[in-house]
PDB file of N, CA and C in Angstrom:
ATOM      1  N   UNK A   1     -14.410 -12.974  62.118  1.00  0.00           N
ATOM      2  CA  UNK A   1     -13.912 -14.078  61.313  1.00  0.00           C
ATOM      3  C   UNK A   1     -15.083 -14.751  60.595  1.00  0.00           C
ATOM      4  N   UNK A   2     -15.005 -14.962  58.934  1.00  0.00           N
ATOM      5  CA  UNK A   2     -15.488 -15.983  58.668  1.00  0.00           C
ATOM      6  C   UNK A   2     -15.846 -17.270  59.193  1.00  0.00           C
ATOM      7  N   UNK A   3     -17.473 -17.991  58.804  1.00  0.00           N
ATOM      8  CA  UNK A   3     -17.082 -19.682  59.190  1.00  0.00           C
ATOM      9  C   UNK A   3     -16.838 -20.108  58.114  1.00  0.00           C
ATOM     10  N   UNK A   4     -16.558 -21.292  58.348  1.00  0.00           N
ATOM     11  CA  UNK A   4     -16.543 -22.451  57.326  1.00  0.00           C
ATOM     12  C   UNK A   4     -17.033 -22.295  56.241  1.00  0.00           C
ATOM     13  N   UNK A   5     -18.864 -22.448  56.510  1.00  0.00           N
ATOM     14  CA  UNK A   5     -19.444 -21.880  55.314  1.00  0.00           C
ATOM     15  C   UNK A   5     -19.189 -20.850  54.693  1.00  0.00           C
ATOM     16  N   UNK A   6     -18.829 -19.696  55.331  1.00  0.00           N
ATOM     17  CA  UNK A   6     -18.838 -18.377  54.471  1.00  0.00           C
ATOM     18  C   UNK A   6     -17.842 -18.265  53.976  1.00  0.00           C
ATOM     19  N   UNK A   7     -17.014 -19.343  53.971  1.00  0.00           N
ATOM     20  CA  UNK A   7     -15.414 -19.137  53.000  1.00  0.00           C
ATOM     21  C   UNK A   7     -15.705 -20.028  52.055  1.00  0.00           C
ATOM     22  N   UNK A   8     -16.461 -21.334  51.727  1.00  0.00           N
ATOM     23  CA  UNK A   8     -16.848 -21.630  51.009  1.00  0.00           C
ATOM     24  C   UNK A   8     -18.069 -21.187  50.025  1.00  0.00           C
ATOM     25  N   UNK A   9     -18.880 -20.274  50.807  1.00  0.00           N
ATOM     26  CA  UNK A   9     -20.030 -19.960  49.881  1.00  0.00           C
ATOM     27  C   UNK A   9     -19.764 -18.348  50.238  1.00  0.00           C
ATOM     28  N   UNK A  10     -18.818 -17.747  48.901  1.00  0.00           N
ATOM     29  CA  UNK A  10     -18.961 -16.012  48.727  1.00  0.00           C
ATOM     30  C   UNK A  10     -20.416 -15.418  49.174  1.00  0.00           C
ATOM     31  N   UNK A  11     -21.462 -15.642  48.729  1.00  0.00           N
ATOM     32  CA  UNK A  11     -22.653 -14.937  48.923  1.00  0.00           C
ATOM     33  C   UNK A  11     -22.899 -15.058  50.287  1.00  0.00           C
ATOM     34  N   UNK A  12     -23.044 -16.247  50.812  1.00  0.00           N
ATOM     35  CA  UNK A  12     -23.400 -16.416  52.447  1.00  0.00           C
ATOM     36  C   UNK A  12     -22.401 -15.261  53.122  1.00  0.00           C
ATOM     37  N   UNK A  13     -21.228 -15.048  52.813  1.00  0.00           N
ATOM     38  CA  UNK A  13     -20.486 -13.977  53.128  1.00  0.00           C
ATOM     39  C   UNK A  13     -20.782 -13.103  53.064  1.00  0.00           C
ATOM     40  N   UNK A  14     -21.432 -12.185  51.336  1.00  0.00           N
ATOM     41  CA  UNK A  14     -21.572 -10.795  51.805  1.00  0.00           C
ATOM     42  C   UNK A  14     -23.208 -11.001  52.170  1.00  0.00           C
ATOM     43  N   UNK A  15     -23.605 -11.848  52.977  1.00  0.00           N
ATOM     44  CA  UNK A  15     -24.790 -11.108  53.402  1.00  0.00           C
ATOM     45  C   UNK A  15     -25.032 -11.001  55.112  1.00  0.00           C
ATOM     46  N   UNK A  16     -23.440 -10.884  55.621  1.00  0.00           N
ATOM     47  CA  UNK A  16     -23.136 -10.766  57.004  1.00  0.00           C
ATOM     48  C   UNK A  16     -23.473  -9.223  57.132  1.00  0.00           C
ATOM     49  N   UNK A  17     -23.631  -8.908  58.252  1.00  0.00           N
ATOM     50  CA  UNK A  17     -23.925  -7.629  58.203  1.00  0.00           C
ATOM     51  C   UNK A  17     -23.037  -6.292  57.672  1.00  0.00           C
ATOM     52  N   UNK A  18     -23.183  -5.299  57.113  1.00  0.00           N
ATOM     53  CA  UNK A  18     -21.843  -4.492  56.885  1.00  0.00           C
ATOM     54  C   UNK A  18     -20.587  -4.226  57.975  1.00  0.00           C
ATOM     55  N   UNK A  19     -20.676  -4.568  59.079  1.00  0.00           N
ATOM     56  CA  UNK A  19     -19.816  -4.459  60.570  1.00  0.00           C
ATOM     57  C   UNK A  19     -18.310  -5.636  60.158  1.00  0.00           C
ATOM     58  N   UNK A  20     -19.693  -7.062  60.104  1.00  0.00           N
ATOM     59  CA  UNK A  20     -18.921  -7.736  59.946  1.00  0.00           C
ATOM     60  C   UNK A  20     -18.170  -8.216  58.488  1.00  0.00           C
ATOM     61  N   UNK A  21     -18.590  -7.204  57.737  1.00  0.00           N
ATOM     62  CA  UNK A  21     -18.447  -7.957  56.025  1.00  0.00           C
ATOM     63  C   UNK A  21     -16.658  -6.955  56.489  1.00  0.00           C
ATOM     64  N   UNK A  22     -17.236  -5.621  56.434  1.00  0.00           N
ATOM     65  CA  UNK A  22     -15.703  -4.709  56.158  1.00  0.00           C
ATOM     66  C   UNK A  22     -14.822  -5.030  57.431  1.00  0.00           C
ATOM     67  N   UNK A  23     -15.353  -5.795  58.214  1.00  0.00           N
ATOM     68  CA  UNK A  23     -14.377  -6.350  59.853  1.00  0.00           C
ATOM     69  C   UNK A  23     -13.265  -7.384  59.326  1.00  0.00           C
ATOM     70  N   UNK A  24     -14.243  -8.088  58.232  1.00  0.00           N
ATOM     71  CA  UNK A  24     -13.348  -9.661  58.049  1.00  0.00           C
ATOM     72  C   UNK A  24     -12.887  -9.487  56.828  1.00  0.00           C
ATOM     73  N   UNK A  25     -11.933  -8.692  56.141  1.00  0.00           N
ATOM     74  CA  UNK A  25     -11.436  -9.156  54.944  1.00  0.00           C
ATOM     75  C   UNK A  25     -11.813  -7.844  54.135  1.00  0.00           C
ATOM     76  N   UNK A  26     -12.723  -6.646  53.985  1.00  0.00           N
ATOM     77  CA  UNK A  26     -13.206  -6.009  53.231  1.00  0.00           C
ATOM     78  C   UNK A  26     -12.709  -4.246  53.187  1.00  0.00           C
ATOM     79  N   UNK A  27     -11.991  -4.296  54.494  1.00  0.00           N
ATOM     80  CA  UNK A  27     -11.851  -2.977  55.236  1.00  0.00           C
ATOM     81  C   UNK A  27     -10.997  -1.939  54.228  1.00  0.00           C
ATOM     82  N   UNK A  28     -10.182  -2.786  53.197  1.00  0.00           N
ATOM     83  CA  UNK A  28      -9.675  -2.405  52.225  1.00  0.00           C
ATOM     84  C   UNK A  28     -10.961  -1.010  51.494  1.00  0.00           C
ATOM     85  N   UNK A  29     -11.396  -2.123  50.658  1.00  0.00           N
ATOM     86  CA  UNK A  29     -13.056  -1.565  50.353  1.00  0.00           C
ATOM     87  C   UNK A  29     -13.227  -0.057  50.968  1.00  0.00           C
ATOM     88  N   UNK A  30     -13.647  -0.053  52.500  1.00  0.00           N
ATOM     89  CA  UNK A  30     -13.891   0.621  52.962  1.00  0.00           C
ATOM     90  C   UNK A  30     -12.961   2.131  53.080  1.00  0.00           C
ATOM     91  N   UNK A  31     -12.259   1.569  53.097  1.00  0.00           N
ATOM     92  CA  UNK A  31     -11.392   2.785  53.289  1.00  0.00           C
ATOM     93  C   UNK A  31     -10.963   3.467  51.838  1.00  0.00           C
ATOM     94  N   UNK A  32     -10.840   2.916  50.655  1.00  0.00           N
ATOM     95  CA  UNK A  32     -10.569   3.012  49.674  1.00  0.00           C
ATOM     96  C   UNK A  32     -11.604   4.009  49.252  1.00  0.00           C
ATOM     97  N   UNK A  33     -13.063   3.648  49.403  1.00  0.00           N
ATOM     98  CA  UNK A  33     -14.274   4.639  49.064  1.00  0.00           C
ATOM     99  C   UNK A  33     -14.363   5.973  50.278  1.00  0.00           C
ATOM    100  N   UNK A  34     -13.892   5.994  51.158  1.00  0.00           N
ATOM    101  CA  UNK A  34     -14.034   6.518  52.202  1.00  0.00           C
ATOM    102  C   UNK A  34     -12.876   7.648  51.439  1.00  0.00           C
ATOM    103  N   UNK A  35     -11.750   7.635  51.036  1.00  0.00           N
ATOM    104  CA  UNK A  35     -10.645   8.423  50.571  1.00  0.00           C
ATOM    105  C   UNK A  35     -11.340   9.313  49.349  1.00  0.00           C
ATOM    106  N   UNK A  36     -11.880   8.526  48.381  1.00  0.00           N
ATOM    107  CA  UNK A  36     -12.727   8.993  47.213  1.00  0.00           C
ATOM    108  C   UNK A  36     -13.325   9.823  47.611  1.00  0.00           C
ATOM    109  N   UNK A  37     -14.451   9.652  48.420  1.00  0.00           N
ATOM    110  CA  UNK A  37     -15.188  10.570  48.846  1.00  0.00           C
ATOM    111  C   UNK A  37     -14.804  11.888  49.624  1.00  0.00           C
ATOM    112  N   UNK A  38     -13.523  11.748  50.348  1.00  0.00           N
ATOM    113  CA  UNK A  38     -13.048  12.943  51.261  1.00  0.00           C
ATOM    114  C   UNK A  38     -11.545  13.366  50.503  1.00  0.00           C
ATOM    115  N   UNK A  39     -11.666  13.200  49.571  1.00  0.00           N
ATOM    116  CA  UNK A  39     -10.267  13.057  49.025  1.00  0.00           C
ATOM    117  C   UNK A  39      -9.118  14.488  49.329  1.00  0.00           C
ATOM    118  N   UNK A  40      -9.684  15.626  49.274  1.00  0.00           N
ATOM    119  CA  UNK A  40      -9.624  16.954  49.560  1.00  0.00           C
ATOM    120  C   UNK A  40      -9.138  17.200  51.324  1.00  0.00           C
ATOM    121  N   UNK A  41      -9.517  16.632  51.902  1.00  0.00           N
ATOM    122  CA  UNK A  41      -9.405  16.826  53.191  1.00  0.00           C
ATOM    123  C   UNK A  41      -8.623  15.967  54.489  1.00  0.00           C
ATOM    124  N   UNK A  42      -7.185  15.663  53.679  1.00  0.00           N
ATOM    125  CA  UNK A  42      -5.694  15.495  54.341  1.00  0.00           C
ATOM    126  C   UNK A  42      -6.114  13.872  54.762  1.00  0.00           C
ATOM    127  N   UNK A  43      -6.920  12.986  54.610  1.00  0.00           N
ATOM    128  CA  UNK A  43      -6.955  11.810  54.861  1.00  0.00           C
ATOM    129  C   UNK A  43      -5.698  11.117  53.890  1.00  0.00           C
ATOM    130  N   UNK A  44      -4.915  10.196  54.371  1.00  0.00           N
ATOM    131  CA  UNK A  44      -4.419   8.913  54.080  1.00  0.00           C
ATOM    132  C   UNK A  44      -4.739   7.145  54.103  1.00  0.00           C
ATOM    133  N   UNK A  45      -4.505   6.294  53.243  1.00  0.00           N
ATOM    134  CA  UNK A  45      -4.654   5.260  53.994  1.00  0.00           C
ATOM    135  C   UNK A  45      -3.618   4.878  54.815  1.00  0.00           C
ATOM    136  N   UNK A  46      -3.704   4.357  55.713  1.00  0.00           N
ATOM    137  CA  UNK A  46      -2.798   3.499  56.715  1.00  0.00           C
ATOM    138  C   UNK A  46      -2.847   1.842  56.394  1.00  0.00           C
ATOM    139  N   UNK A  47      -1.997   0.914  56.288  1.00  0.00           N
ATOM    140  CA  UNK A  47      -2.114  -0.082  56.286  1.00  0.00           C
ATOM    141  C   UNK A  47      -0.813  -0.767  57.176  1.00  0.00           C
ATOM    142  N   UNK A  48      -1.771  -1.843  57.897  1.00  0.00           N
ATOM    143  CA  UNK A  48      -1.005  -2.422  59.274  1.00  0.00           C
ATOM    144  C   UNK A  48      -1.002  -3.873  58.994  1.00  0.00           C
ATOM    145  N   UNK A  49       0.220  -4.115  59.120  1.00  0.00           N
ATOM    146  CA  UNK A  49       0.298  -5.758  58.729  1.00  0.00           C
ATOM    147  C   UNK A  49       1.158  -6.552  59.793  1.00  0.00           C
ATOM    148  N   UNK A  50       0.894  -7.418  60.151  1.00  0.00           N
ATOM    149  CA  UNK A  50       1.344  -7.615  60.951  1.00  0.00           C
ATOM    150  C   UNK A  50       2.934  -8.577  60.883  1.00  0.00           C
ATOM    151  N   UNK A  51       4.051  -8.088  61.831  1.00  0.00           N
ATOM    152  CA  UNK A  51       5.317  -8.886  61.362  1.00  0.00           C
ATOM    153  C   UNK A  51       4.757 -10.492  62.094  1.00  0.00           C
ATOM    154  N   UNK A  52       6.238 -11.195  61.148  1.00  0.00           N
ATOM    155  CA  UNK A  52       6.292 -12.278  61.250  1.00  0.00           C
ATOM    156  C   UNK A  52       5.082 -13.654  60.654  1.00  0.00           C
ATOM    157  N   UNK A  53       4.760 -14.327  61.191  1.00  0.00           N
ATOM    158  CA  UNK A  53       3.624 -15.527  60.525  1.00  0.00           C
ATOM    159  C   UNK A  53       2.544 -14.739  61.456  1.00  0.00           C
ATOM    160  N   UNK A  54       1.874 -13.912  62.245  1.00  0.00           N
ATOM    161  CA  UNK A  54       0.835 -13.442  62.416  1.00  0.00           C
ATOM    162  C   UNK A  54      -0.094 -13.590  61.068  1.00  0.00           C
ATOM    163  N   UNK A  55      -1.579 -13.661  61.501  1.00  0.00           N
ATOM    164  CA  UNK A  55      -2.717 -13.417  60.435  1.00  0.00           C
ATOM    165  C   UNK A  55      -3.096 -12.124  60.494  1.00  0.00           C
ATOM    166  N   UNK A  56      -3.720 -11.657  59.582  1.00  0.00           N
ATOM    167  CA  UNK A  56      -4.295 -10.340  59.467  1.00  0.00           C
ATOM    168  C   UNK A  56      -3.751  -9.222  58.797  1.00  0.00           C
ATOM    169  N   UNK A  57      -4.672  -7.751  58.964  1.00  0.00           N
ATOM    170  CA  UNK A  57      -3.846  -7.067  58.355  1.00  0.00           C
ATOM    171  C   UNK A  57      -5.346  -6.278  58.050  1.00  0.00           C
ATOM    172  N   UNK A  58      -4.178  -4.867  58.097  1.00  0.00           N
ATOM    173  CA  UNK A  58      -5.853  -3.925  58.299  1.00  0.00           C
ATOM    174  C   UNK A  58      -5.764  -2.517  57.097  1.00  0.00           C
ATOM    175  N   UNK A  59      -6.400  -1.862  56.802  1.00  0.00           N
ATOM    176  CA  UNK A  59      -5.879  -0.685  56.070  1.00  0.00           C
ATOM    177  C   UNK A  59      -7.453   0.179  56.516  1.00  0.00           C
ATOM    178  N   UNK A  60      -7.004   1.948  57.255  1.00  0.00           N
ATOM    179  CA  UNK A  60      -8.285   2.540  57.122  1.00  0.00           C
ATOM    180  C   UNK A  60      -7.655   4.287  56.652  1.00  0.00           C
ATOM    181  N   UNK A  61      -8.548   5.010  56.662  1.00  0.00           N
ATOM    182  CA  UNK A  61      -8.459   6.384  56.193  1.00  0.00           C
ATOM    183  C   UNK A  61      -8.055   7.088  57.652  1.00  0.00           C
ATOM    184  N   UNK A  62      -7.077   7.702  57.865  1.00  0.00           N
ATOM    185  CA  UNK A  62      -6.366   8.867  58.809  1.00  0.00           C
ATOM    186  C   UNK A  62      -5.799  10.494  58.560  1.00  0.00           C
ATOM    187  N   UNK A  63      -6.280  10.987  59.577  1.00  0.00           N
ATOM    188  CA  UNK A  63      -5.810  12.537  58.740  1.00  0.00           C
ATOM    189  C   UNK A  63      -4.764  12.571  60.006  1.00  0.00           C
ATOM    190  N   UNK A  64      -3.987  11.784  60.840  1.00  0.00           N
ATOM    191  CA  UNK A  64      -3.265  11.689  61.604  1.00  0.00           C
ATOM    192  C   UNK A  64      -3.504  12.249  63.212  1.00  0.00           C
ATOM    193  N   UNK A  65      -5.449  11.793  63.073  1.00  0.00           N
ATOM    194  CA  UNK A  65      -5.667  12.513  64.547  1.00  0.00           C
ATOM    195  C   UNK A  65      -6.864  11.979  64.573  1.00  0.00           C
ATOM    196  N   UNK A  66      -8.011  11.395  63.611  1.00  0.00           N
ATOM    197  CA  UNK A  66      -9.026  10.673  63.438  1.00  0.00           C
ATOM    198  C   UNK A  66      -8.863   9.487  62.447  1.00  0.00           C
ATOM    199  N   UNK A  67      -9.179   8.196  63.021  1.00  0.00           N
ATOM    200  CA  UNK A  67      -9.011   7.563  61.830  1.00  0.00           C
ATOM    201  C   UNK A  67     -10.464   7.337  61.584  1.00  0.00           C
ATOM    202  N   UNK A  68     -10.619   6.516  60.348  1.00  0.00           N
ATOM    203  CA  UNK A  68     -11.873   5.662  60.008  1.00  0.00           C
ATOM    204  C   UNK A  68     -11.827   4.849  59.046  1.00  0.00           C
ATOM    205  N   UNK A  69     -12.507   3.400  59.806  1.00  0.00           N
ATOM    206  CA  UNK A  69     -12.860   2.539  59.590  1.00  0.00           C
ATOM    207  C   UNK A  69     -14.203   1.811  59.998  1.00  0.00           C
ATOM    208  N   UNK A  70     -14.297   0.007  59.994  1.00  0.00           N
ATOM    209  CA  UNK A  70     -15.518  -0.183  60.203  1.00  0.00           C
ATOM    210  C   UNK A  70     -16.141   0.241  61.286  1.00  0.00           C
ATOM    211  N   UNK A  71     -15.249   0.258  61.908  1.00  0.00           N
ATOM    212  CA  UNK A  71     -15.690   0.921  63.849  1.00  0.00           C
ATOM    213  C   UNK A  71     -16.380   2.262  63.689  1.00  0.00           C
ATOM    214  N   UNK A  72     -16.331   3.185  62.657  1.00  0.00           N
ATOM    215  CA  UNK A  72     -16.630   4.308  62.419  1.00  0.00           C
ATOM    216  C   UNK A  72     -15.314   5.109  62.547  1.00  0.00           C
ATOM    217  N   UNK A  73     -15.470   6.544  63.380  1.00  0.00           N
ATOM    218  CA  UNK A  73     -14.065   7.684  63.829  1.00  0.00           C
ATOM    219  C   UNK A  73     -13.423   6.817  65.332  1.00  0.00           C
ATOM    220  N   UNK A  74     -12.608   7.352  65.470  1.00  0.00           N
ATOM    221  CA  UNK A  74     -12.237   6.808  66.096  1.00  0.00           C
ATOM    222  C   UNK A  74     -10.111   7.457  66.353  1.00  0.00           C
ATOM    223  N   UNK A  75      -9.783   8.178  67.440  1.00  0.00           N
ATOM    224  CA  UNK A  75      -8.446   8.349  67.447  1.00  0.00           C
ATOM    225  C   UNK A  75      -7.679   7.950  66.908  1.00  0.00           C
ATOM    226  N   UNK A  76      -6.677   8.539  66.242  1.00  0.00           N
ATOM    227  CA  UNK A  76      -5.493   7.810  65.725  1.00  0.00           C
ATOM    228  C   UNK A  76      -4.795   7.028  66.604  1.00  0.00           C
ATOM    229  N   UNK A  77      -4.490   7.569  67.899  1.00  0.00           N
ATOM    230  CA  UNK A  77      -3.918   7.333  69.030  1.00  0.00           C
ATOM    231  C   UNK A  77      -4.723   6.373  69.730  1.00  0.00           C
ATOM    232  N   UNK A  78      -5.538   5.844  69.654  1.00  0.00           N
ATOM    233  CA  UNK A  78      -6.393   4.867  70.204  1.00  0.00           C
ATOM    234  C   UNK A  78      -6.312   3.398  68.995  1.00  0.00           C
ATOM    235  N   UNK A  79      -6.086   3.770  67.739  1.00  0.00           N
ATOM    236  CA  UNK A  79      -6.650   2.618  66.791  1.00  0.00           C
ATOM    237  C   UNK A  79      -4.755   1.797  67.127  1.00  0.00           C
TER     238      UNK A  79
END
């Protein structure tokens, strides 16, 4: 999560580390270039939102047995 400051000052934001930049808000980003680059090789994005007034909401690249995101690879069956 963002603080205070870093929702008020964009730059103080992206100069969180890359973990936490594509963790809080960016993962979009990530996965979006991540598809570009592997585009050929059965990846999808996934995007998870959550029902009801929940916050959040996630989107990463899956070939329906590895996903990836900021965490790196990581099971489909595990994320």
């Amino acid at each position: 999560m963002r603080t205070d400051a870093e929702y008020r000052d964009p730059f103080l934001a992206w100069k969180r580390s890359d973990k936490a930049f594509f963790a809080s808000g960016a993962c979009h980003i990530l996965a979006h270039m991540f598809l570009s680059l592997h585009f050929d090789e059965g990846f999808k994005l996934i995007y998870i939102r959550p029902k009801g007034k929940h916050p959040g909401n996630h989107l990463y690249a899956s070939n329906d047995t590895w996903a990836f995101d900021f965490n790196g690879w990581t099971r489909e069956a595990e994320l």
